[in-house]
N, C-alpha and C. Protein backbone atom coordinates (compact mmCIF):
# COMPACT_ATOMS: atom_id res chain seq x y z
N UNK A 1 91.73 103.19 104.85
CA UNK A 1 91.28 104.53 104.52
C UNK A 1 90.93 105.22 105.81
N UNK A 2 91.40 106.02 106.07
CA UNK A 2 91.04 107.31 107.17
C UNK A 2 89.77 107.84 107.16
N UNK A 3 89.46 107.85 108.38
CA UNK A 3 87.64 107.99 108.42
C UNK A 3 86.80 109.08 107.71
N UNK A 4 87.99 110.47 108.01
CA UNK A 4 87.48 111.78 107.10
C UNK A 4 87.55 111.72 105.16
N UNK A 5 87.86 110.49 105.13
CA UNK A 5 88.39 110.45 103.56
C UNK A 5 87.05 109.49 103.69
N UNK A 6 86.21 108.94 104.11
CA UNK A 6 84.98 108.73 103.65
C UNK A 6 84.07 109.60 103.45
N UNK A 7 83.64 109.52 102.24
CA UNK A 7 82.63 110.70 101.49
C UNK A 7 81.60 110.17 101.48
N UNK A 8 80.24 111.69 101.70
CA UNK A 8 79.13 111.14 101.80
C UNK A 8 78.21 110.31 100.69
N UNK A 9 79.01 110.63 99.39
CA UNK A 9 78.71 109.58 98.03
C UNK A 9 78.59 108.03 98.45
N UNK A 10 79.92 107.67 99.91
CA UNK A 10 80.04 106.41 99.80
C UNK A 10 79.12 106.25 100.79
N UNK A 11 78.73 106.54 101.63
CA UNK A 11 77.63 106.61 102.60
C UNK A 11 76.02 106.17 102.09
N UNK A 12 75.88 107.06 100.85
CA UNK A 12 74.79 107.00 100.22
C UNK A 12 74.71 106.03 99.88
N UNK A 13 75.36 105.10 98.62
CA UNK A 13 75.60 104.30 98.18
C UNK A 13 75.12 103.28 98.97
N UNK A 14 75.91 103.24 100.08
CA UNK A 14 75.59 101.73 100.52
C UNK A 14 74.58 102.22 101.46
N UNK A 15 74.22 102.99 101.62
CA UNK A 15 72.72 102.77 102.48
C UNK A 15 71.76 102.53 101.29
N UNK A 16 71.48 103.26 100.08
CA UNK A 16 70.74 102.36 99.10
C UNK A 16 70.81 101.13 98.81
N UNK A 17 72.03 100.53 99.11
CA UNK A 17 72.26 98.52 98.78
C UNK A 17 71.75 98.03 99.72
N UNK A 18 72.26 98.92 101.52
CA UNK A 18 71.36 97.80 102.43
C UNK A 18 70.87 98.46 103.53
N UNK A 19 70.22 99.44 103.12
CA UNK A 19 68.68 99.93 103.49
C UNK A 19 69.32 100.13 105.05
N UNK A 20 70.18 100.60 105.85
CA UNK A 20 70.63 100.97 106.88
C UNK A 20 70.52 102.82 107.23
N UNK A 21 70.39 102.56 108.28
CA UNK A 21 70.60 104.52 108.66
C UNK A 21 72.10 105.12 108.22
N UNK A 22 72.12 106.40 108.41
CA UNK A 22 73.74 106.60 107.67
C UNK A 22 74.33 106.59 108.83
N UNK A 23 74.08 106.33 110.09
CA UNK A 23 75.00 105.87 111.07
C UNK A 23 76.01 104.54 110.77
N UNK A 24 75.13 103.49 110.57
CA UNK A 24 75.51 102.62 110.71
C UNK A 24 75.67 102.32 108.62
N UNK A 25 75.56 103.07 108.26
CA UNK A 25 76.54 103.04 106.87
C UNK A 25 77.68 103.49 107.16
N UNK A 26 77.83 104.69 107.54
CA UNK A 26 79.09 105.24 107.90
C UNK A 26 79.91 104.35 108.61
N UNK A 27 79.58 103.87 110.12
CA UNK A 27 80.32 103.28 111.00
C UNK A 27 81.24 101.96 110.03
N UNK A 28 79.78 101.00 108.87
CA UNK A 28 80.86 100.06 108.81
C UNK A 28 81.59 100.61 107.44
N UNK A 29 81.53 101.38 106.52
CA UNK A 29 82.65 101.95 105.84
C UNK A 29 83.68 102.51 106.42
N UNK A 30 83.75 102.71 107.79
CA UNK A 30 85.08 103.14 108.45
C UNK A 30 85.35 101.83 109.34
N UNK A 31 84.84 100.82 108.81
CA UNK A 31 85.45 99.52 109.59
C UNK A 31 85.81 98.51 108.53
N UNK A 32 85.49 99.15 107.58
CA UNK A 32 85.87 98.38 106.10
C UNK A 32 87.14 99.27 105.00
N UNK A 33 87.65 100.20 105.98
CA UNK A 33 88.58 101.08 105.24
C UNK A 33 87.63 101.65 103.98
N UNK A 34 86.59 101.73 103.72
CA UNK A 34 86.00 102.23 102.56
C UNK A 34 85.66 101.65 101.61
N UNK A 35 85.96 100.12 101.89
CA UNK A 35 85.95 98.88 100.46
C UNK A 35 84.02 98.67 100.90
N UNK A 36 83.44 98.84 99.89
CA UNK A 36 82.06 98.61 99.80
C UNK A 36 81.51 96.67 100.13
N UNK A 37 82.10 96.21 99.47
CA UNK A 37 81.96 94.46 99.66
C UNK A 37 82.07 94.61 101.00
N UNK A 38 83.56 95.05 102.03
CA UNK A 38 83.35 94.92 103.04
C UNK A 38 82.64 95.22 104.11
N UNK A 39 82.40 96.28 103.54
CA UNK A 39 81.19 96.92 104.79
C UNK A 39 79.88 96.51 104.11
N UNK A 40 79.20 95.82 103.28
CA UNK A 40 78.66 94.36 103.52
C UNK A 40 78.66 93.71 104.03
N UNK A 41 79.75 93.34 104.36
CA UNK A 41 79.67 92.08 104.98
C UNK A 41 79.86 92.70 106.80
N UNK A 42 80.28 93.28 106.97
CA UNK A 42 80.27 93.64 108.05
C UNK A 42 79.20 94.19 108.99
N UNK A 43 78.35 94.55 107.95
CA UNK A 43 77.03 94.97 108.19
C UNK A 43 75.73 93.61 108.51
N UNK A 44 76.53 92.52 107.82
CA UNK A 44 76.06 91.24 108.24
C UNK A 44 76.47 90.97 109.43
N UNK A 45 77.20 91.15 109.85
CA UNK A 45 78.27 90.22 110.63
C UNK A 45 77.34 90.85 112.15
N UNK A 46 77.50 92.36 112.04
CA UNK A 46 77.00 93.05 112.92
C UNK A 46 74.83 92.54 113.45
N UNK A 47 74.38 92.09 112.24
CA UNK A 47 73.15 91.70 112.34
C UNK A 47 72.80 92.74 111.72
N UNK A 48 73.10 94.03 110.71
CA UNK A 48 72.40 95.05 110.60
C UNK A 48 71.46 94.93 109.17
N UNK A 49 72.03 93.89 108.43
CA UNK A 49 70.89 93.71 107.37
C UNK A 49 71.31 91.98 107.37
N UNK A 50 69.85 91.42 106.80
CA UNK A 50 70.21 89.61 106.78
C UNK A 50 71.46 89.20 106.09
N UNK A 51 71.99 88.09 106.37
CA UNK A 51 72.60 87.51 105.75
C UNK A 51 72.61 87.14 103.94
N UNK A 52 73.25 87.20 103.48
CA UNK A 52 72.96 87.40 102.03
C UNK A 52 72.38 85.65 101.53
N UNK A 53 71.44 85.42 100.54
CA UNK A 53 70.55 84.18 100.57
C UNK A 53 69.73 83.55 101.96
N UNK A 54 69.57 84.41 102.91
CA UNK A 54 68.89 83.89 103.80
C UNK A 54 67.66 85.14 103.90
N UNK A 55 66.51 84.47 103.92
CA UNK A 55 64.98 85.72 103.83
C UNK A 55 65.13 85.97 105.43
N UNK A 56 64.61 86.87 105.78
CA UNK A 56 64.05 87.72 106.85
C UNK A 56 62.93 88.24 106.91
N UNK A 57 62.49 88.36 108.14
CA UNK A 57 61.31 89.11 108.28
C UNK A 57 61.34 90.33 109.42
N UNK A 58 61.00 91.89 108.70
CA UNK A 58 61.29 92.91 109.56
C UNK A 58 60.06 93.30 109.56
N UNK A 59 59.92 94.20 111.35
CA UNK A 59 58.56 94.71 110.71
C UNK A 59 58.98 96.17 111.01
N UNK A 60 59.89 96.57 110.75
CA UNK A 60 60.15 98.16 110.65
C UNK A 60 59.89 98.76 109.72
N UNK A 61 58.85 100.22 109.90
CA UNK A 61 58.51 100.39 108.73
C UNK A 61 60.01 101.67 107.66
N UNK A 62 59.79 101.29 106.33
CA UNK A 62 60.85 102.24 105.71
C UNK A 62 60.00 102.76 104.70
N UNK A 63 59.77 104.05 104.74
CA UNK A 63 59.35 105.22 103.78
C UNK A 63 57.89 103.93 103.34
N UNK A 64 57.33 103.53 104.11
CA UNK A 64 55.61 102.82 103.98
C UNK A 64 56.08 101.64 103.55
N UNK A 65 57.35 100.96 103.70
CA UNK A 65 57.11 99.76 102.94
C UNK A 65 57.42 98.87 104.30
N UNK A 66 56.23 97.37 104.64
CA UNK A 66 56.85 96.62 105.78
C UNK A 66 57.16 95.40 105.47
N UNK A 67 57.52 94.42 106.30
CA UNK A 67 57.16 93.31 106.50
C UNK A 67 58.15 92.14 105.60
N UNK A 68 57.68 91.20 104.87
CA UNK A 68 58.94 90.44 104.32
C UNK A 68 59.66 91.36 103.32
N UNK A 69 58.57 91.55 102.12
CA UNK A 69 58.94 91.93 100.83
C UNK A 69 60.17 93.35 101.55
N UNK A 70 60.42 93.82 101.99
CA UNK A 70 61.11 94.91 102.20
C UNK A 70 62.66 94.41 102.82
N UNK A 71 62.29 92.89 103.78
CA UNK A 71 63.49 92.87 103.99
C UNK A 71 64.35 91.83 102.79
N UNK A 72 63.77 91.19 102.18
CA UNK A 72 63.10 90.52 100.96
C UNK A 72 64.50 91.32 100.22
N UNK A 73 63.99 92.43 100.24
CA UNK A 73 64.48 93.79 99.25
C UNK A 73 66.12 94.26 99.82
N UNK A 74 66.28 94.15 100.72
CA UNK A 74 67.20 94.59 101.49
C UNK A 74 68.48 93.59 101.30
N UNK A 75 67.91 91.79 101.24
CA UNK A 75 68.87 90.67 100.93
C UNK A 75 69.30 91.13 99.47
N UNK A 76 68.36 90.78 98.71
CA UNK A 76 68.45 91.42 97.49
C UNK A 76 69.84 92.60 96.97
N UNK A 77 69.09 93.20 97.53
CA UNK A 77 70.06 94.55 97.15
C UNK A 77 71.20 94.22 97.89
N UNK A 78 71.68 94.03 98.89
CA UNK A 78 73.13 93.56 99.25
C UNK A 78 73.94 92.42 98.64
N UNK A 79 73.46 91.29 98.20
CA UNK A 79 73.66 90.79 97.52
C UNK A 79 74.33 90.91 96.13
N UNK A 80 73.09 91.80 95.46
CA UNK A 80 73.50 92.34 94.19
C UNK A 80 75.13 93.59 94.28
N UNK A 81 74.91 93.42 95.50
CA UNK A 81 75.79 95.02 95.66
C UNK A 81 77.18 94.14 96.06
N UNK A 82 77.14 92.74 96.41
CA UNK A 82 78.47 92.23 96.72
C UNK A 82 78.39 91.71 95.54
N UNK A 83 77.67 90.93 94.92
CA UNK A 83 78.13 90.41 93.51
C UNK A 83 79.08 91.61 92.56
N UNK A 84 78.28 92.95 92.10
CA UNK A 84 78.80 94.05 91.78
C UNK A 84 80.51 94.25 92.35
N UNK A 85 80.51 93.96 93.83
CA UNK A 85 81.75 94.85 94.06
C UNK A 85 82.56 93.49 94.01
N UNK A 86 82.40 92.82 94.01
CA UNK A 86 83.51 91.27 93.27
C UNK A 86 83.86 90.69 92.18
N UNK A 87 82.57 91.25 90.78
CA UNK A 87 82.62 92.05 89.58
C UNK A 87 83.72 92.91 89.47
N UNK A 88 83.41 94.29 90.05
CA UNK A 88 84.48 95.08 89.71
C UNK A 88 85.60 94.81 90.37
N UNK A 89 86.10 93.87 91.20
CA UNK A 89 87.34 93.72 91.94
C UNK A 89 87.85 92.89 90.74
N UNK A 90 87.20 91.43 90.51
CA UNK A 90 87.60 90.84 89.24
C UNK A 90 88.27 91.32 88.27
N UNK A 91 87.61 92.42 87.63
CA UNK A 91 88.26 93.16 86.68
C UNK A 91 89.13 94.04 86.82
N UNK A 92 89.34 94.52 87.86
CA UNK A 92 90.61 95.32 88.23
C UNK A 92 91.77 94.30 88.25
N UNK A 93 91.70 93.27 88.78
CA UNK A 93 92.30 92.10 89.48
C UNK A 93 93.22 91.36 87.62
N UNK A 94 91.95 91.60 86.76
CA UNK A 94 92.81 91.33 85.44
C UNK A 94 93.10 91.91 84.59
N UNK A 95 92.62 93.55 84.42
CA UNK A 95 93.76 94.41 84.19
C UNK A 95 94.83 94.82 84.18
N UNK A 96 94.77 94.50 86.11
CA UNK A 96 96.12 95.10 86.50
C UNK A 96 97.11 93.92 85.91
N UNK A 97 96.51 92.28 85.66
CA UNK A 97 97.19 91.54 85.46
C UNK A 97 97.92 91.38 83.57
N UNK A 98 96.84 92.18 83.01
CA UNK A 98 96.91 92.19 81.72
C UNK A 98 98.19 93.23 81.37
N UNK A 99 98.21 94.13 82.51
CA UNK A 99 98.90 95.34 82.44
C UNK A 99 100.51 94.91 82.67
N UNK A 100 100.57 93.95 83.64
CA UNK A 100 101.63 93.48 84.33
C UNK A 100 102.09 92.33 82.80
N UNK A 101 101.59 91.67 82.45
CA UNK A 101 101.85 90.97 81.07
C UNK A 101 101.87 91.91 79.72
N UNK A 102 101.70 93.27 79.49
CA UNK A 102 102.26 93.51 78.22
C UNK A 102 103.20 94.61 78.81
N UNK A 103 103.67 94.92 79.42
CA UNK A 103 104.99 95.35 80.52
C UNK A 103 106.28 94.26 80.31
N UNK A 104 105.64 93.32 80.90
CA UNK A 104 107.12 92.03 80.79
C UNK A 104 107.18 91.44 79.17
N UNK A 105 105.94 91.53 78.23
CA UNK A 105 106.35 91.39 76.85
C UNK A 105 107.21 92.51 76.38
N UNK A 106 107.06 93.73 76.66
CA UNK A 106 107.92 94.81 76.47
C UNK A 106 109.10 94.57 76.79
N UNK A 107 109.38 94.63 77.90
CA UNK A 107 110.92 94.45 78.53
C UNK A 107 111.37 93.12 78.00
N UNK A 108 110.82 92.22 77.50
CA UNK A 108 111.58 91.15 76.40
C UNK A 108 111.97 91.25 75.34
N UNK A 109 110.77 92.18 75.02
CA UNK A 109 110.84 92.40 73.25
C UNK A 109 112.33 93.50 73.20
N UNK A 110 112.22 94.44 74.31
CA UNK A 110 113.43 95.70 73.91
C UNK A 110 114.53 94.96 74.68
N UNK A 111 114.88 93.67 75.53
CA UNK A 111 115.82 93.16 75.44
C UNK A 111 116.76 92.53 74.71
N UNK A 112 115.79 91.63 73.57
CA UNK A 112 116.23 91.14 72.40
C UNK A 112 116.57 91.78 71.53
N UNK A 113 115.83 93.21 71.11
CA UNK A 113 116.44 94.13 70.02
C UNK A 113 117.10 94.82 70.09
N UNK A 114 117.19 96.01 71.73
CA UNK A 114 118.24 96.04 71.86
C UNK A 114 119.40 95.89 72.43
N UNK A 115 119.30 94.97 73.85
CA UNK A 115 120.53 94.66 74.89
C UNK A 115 121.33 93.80 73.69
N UNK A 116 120.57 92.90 72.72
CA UNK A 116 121.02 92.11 71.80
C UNK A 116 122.07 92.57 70.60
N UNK A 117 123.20 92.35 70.47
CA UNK A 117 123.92 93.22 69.85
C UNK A 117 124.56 91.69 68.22
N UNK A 118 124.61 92.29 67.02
CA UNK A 118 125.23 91.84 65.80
C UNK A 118 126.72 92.76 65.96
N UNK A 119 128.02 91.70 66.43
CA UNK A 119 129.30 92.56 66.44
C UNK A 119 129.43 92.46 64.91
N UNK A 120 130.45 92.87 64.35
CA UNK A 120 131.63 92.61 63.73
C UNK A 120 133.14 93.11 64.09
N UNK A 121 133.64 92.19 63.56
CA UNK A 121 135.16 92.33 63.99
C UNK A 121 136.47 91.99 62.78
N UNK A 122 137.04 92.87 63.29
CA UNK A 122 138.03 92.63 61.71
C UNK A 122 139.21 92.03 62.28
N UNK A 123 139.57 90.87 61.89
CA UNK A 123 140.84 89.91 63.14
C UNK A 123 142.00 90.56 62.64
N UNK A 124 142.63 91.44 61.46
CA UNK A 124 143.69 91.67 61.42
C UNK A 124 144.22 92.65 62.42
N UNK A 125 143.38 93.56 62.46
CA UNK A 125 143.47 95.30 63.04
C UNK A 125 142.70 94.97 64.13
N UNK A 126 141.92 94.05 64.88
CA UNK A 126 141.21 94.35 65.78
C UNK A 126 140.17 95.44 66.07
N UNK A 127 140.07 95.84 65.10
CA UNK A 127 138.48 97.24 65.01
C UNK A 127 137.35 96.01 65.03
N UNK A 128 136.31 96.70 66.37
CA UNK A 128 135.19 96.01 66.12
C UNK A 128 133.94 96.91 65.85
N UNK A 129 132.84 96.63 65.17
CA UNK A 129 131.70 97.33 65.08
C UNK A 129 130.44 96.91 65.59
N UNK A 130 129.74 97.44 66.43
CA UNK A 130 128.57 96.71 67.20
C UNK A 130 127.20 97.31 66.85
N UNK A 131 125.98 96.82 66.17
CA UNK A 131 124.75 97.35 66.28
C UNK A 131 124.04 96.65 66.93
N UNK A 132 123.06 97.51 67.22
CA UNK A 132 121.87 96.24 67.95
C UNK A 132 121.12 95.63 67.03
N UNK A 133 120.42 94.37 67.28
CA UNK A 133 119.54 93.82 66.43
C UNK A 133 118.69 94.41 66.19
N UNK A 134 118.26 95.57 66.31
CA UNK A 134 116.86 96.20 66.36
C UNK A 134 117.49 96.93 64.64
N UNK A 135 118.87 97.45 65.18
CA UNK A 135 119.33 98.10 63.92
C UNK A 135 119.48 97.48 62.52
N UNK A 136 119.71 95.98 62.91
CA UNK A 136 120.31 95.11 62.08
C UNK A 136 119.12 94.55 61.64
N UNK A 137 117.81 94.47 61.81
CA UNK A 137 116.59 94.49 61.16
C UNK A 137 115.87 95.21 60.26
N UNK A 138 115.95 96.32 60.76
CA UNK A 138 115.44 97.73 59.98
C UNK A 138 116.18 98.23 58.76
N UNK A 139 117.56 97.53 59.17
CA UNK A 139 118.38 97.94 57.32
C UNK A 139 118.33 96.16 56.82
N UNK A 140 118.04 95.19 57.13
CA UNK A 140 117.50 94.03 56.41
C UNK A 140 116.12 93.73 55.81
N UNK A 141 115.58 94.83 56.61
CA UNK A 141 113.98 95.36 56.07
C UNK A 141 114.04 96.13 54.86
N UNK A 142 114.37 97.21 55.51
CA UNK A 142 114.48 98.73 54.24
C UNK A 142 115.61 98.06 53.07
N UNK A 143 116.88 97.73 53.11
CA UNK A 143 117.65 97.10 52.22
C UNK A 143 118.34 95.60 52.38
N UNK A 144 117.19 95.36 52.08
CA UNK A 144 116.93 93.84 52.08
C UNK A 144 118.08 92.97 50.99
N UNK A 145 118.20 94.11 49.71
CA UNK A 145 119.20 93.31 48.68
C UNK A 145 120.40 93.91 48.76
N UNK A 146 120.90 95.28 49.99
CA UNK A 146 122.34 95.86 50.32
C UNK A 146 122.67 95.03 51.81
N UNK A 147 121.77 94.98 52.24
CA UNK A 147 122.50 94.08 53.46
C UNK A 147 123.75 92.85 53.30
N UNK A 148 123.08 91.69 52.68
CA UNK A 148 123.86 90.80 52.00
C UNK A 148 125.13 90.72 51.23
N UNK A 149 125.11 91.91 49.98
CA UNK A 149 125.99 92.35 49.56
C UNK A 149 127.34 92.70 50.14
N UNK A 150 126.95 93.78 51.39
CA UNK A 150 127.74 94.31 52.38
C UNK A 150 128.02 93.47 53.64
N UNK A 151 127.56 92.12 53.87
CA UNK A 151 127.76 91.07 54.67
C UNK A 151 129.11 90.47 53.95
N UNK A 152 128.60 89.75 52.35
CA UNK A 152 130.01 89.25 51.73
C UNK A 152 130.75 90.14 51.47
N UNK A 153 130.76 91.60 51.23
CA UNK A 153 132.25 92.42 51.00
C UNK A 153 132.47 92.36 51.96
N UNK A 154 132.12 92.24 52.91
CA UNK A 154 133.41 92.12 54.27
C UNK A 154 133.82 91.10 54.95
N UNK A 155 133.26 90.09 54.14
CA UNK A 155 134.00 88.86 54.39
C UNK A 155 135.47 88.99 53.73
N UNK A 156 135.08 89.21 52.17
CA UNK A 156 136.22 89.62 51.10
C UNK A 156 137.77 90.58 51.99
N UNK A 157 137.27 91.66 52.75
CA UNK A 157 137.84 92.31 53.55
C UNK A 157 138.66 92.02 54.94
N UNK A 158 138.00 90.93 55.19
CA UNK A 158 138.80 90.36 56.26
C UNK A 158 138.00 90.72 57.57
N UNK A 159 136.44 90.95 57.59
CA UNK A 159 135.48 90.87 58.44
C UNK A 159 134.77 89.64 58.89
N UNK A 160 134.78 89.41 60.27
CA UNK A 160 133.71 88.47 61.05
C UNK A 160 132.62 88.80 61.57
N UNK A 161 131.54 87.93 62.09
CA UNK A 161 130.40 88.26 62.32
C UNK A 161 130.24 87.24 63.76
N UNK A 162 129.70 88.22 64.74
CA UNK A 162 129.29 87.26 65.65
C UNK A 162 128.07 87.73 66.64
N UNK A 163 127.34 87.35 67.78
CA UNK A 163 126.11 88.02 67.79
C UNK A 163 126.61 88.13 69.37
N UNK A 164 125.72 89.05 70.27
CA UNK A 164 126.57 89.12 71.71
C UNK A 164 125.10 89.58 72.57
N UNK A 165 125.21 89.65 73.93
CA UNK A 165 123.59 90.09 74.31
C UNK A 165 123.56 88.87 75.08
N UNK A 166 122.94 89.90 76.44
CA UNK A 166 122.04 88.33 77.37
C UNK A 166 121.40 87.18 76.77
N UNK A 167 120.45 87.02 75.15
CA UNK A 167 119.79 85.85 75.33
C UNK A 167 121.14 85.71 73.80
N UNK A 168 121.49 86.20 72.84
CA UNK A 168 122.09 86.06 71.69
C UNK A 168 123.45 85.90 71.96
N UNK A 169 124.19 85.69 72.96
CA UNK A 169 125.50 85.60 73.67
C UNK A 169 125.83 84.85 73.62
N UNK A 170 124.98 83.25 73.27
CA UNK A 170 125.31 82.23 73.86
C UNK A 170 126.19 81.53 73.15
N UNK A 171 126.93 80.69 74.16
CA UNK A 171 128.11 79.66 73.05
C UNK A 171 127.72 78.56 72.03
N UNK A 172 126.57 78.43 72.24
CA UNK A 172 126.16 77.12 71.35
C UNK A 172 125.51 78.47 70.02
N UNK A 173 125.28 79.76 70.27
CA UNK A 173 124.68 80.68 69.01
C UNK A 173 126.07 81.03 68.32
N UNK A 174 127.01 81.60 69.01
CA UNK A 174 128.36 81.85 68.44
C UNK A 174 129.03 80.40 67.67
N UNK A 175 128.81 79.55 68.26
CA UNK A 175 129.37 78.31 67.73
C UNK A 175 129.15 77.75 66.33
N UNK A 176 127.71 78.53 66.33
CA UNK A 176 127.48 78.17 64.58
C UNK A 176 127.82 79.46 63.75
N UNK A 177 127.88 80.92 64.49
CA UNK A 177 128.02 81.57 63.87
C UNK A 177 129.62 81.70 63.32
N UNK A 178 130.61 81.24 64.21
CA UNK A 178 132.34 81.02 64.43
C UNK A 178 132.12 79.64 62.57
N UNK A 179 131.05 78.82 62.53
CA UNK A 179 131.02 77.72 61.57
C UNK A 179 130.87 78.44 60.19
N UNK A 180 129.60 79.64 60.11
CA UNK A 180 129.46 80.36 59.21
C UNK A 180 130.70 80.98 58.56
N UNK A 181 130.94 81.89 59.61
CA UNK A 181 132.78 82.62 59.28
C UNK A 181 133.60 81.86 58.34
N UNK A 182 134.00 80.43 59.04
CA UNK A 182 135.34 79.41 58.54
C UNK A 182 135.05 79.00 57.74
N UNK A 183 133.11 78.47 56.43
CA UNK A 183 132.96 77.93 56.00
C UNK A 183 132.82 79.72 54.68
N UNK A 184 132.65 80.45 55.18
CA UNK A 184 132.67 82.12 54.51
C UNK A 184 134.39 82.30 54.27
N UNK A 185 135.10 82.02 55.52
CA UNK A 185 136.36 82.20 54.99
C UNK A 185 137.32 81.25 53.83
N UNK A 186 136.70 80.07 54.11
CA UNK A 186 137.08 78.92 53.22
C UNK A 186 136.75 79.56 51.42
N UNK A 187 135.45 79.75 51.32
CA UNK A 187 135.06 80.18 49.79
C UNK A 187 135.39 81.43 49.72
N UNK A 188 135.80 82.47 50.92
CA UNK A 188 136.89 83.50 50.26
C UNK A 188 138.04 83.32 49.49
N UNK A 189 138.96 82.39 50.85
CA UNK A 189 140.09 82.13 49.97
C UNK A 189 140.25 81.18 48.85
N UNK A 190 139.32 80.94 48.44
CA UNK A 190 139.17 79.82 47.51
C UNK A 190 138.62 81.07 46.29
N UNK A 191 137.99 81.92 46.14
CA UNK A 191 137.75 82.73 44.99
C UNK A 191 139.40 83.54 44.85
N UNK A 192 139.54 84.14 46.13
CA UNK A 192 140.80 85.00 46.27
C UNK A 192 141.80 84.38 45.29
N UNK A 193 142.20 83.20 45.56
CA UNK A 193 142.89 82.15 44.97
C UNK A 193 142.56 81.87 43.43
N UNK A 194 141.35 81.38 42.99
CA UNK A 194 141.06 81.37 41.71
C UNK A 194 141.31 82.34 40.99
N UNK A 195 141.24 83.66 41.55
CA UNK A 195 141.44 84.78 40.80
C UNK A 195 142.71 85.44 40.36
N UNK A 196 143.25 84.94 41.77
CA UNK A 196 144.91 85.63 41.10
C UNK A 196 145.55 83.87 40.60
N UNK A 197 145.40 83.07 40.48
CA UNK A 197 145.90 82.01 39.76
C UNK A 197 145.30 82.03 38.28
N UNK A 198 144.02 82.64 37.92
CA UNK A 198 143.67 82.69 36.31
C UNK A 198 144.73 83.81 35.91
N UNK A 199 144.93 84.90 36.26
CA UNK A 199 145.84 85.99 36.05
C UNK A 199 147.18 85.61 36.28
């Protein structure tokens, strides 16, 4: 962070956590890019307030208060003020991560429904018809008892079914679906047959 992009909000701030002049608030927020934890710690590093869990004894006086209890006050409050800003880093830290995980559930979920495609294909004429699975759900949803129907008339018709798509592409998924077809085409021609042989 650029030194003029420190605001006197952030100045304030951490001179209330560790009881410093706004010199030397300022100085280490422009040596901490503006990250508050760091100019904590830097403010340690420098000697300008104790070490965090270690007591001190100052005898400078601040607005009437001296002696341990003040610097006492000073560990304290920096402390609390790095716990706080490693708190809120935490939680940014699994947001952003929570954010990054229902992002990549997304881009799975709309890969499967729709990069994922239900062909059909008619082997005499070669016309093929392609929906996505997303499509091929929503009319197995809404017409749950026309789907089926319109699956076997086009078997009757001289229609196949096969599924296509990065994860639904695969040869071992086609392989049973190619089994479905031959074992669909078998009890076609086997009704086809019954029917014009009773006649």
């Amino acid at each position: 962070m650029e030194q003029e992009k420190i605001t006197l909000e952030q100045v304030e701030r951490l001179r209330s956590l560790a009881d410093v002049s706004y010199a030397d608030a300022k100085a280490a927020l422009e040596a901490a890019d503006g990250e508050l934890l760091d100019a904590l710690i830097w403010l340690e590093q420098e000697g300008k307030i104790p070490a965090a869990g270690v007591s001190g004894y100052s005898t400078r006086t601040q607005e009437g208060a001296a002696g341990p209890s003040a610097a006492s006050g000073r560990v304290d409050g920096a402390s609390a003020a790095a716990r706080s800003a490693e708190q809120e880093e935490a939680r940014r830290r699994e947001y952003e991560q929570r954010k990054e995980q229902a992002r990549t559930a997304w881009r799975t979920i709309r890969r499967w429904l729709v990069d994922n495609r239900l062909e059909a294909y008619h082997r005499p004429s070669g016309r093929e018809l392609q929906i996505p699975v997303l499509v091929a759900l929503v009319l197995l949803v809404l017409a749950f008892w026309l789907v089926p129907v319109l699956l076997i008339a086009g078997y009757f018709l001289g229609w196949r079914y096969r599924l296509a798509g990065p994860d639904l592409g695969r040869e071992d998924v086609n392989q049973v679906m190619d089994n479905i077809n031959d074992t669909a085409g078998d009890v076609v021609t086997s009704v086809k047959k019954n029917l014009f042989e009773k006649k």
